[in-house]
N, C-alpha and C. Protein backbone atom coordinates (compact mmCIF):
# COMPACT_ATOMS: atom_id res chain seq x y z
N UNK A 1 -96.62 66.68 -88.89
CA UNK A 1 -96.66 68.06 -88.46
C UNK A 1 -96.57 68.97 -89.68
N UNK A 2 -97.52 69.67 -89.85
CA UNK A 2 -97.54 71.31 -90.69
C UNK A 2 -96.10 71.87 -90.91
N UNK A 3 -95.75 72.31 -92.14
CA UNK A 3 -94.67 73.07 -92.24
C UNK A 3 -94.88 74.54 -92.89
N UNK A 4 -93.95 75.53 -92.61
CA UNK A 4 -94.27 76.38 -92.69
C UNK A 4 -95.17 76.55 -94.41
N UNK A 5 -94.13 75.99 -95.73
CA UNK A 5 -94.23 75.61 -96.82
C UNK A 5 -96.10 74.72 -96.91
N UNK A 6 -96.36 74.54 -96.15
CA UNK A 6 -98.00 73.74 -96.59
C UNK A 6 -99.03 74.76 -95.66
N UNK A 7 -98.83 75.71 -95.03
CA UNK A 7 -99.92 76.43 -94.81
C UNK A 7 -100.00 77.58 -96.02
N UNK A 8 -101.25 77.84 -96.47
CA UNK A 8 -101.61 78.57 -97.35
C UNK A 8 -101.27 80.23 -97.14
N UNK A 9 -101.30 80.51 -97.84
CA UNK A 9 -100.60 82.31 -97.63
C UNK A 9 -101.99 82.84 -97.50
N UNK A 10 -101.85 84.27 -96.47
CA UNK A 10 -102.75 84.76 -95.89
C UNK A 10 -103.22 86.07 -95.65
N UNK A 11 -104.11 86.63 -95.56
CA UNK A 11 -103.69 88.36 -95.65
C UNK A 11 -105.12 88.93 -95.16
N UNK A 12 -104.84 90.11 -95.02
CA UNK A 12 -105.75 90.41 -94.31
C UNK A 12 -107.28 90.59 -94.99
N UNK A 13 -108.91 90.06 -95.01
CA UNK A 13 -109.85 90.54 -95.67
C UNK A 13 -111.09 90.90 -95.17
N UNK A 14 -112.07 91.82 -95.66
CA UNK A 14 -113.13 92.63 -94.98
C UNK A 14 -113.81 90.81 -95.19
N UNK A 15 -114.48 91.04 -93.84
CA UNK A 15 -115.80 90.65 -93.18
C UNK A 15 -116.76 91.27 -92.81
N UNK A 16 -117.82 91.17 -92.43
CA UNK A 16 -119.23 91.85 -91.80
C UNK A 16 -119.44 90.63 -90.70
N UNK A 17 -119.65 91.67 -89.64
CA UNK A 17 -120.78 90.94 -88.60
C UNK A 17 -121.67 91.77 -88.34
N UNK A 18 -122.76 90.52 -87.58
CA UNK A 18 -124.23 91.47 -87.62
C UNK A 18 -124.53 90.59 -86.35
N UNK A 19 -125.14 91.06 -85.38
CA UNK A 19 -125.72 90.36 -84.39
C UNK A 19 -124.50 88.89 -84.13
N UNK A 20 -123.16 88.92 -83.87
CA UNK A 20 -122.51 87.63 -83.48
C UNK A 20 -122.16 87.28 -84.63
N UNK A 21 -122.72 87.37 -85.90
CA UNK A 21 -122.31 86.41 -86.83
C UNK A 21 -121.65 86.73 -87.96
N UNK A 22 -120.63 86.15 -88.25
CA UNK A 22 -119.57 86.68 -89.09
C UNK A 22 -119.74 86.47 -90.87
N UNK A 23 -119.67 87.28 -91.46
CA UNK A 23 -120.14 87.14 -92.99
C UNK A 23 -119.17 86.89 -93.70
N UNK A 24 -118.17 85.74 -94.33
CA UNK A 24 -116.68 85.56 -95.13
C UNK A 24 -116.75 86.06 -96.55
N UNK A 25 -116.19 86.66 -96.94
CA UNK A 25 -116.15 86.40 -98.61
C UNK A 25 -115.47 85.24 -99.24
N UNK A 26 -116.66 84.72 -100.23
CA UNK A 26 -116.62 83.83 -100.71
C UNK A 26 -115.74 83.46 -101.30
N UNK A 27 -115.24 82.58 -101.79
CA UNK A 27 -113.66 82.04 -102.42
C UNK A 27 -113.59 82.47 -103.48
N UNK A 28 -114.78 82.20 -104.27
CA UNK A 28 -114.59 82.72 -105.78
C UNK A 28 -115.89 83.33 -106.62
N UNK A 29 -116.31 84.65 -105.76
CA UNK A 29 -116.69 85.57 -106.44
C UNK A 29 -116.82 86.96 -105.62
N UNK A 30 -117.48 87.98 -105.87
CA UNK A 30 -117.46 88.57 -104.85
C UNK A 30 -118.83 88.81 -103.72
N UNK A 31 -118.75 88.27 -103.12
CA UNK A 31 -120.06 87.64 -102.79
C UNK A 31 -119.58 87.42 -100.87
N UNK A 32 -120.59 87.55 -100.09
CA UNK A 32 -120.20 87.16 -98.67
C UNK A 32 -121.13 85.86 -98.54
N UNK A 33 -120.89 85.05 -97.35
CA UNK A 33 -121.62 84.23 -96.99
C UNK A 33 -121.71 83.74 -95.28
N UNK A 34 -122.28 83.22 -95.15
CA UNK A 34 -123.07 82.88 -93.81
C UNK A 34 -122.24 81.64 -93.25
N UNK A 35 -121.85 81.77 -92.30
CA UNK A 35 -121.69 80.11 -91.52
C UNK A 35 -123.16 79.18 -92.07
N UNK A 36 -122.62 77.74 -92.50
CA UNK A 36 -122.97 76.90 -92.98
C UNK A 36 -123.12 76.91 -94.33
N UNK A 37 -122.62 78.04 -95.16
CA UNK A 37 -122.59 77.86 -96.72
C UNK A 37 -122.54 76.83 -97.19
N UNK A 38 -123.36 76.19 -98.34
CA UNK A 38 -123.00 75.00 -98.87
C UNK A 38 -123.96 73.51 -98.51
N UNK A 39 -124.06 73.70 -97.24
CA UNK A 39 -124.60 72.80 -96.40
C UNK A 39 -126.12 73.35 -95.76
N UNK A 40 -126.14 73.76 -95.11
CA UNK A 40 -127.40 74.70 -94.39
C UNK A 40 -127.78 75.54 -95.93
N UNK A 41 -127.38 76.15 -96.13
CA UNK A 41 -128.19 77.25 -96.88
C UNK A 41 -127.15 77.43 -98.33
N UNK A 42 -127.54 78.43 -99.51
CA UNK A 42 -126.68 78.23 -100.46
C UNK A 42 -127.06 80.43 -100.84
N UNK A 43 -127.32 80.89 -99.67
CA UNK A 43 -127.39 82.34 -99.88
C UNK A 43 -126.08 83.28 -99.74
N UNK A 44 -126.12 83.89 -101.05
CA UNK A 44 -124.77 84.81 -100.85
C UNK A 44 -125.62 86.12 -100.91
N UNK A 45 -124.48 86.75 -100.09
CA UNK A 45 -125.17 88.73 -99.51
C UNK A 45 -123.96 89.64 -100.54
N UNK A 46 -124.62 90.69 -100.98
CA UNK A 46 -123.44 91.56 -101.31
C UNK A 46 -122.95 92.51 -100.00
N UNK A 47 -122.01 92.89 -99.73
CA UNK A 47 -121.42 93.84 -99.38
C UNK A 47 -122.46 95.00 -98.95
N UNK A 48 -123.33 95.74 -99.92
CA UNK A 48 -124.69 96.30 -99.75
C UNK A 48 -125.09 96.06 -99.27
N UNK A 49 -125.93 95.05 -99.12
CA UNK A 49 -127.09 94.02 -98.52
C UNK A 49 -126.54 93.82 -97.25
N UNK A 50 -125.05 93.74 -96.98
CA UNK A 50 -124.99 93.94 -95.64
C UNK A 50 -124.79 95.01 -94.65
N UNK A 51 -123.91 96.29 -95.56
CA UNK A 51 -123.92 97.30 -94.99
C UNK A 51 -125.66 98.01 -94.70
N UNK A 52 -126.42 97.57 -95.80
CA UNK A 52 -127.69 98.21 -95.75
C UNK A 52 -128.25 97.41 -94.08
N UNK A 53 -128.07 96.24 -93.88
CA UNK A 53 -128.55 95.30 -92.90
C UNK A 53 -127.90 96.10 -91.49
N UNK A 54 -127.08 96.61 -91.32
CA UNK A 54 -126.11 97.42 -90.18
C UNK A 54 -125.38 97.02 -89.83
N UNK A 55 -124.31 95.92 -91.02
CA UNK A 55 -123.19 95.07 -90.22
C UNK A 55 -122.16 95.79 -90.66
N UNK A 56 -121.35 95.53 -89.81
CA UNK A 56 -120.24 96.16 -89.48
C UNK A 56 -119.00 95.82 -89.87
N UNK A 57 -117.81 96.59 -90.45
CA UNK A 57 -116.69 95.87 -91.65
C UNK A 57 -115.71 95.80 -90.63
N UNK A 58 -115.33 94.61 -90.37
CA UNK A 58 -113.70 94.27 -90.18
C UNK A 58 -113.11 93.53 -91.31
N UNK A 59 -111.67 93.56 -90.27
CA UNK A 59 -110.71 93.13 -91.42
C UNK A 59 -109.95 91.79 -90.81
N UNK A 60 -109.95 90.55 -90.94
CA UNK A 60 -109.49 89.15 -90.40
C UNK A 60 -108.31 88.48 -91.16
N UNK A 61 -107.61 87.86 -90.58
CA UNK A 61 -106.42 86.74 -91.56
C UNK A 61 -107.10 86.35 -92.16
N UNK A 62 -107.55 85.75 -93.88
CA UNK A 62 -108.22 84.42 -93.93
C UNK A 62 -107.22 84.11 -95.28
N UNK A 63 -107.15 82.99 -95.68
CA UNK A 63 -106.45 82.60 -96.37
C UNK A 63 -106.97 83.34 -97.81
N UNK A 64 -106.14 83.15 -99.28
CA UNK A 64 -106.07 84.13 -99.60
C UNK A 64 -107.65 83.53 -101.00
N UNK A 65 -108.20 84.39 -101.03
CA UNK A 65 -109.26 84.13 -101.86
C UNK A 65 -108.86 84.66 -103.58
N UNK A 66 -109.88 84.28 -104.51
CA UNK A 66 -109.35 84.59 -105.94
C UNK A 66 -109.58 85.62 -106.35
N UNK A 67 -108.35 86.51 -107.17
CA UNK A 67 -109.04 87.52 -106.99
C UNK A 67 -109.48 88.10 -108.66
N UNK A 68 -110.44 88.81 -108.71
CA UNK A 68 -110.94 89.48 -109.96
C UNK A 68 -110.40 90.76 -110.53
């Protein structure tokens, strides 16, 4: 069983969705990406590129990314 001590610290960070689909920022740059990063596809969006696209900024838990 998980202890409090082994889940990663967490905070709140902008996302984009566009039509259902949620855009993460990337772990280590500043860069968003697509469900299936890595695997399916290897395209990162800026922030621009998505606001220009009409997606829309929330803000989600995600664990804590690196920061610059």
């Amino acid at each position: 069983m998980a202890t409090k001590k082994d889940i990663p610290p967490s905070r709140y960070q902008k996302v984009y969705v566009m039509d259902g689909v949620t855009y993460l920022p990337h772990y280590n740059a500043k860069w968003y990406v697509a469900p299936g990063y890595g695997k399916q596809n290897n395209r990162l969006y800026t922030a621009s590129e998505l606001e220009l696209a009409n997606a829309k900024a929330e803000h989600i838990m995600l664990w804590n990314r690196s920061e610059f």
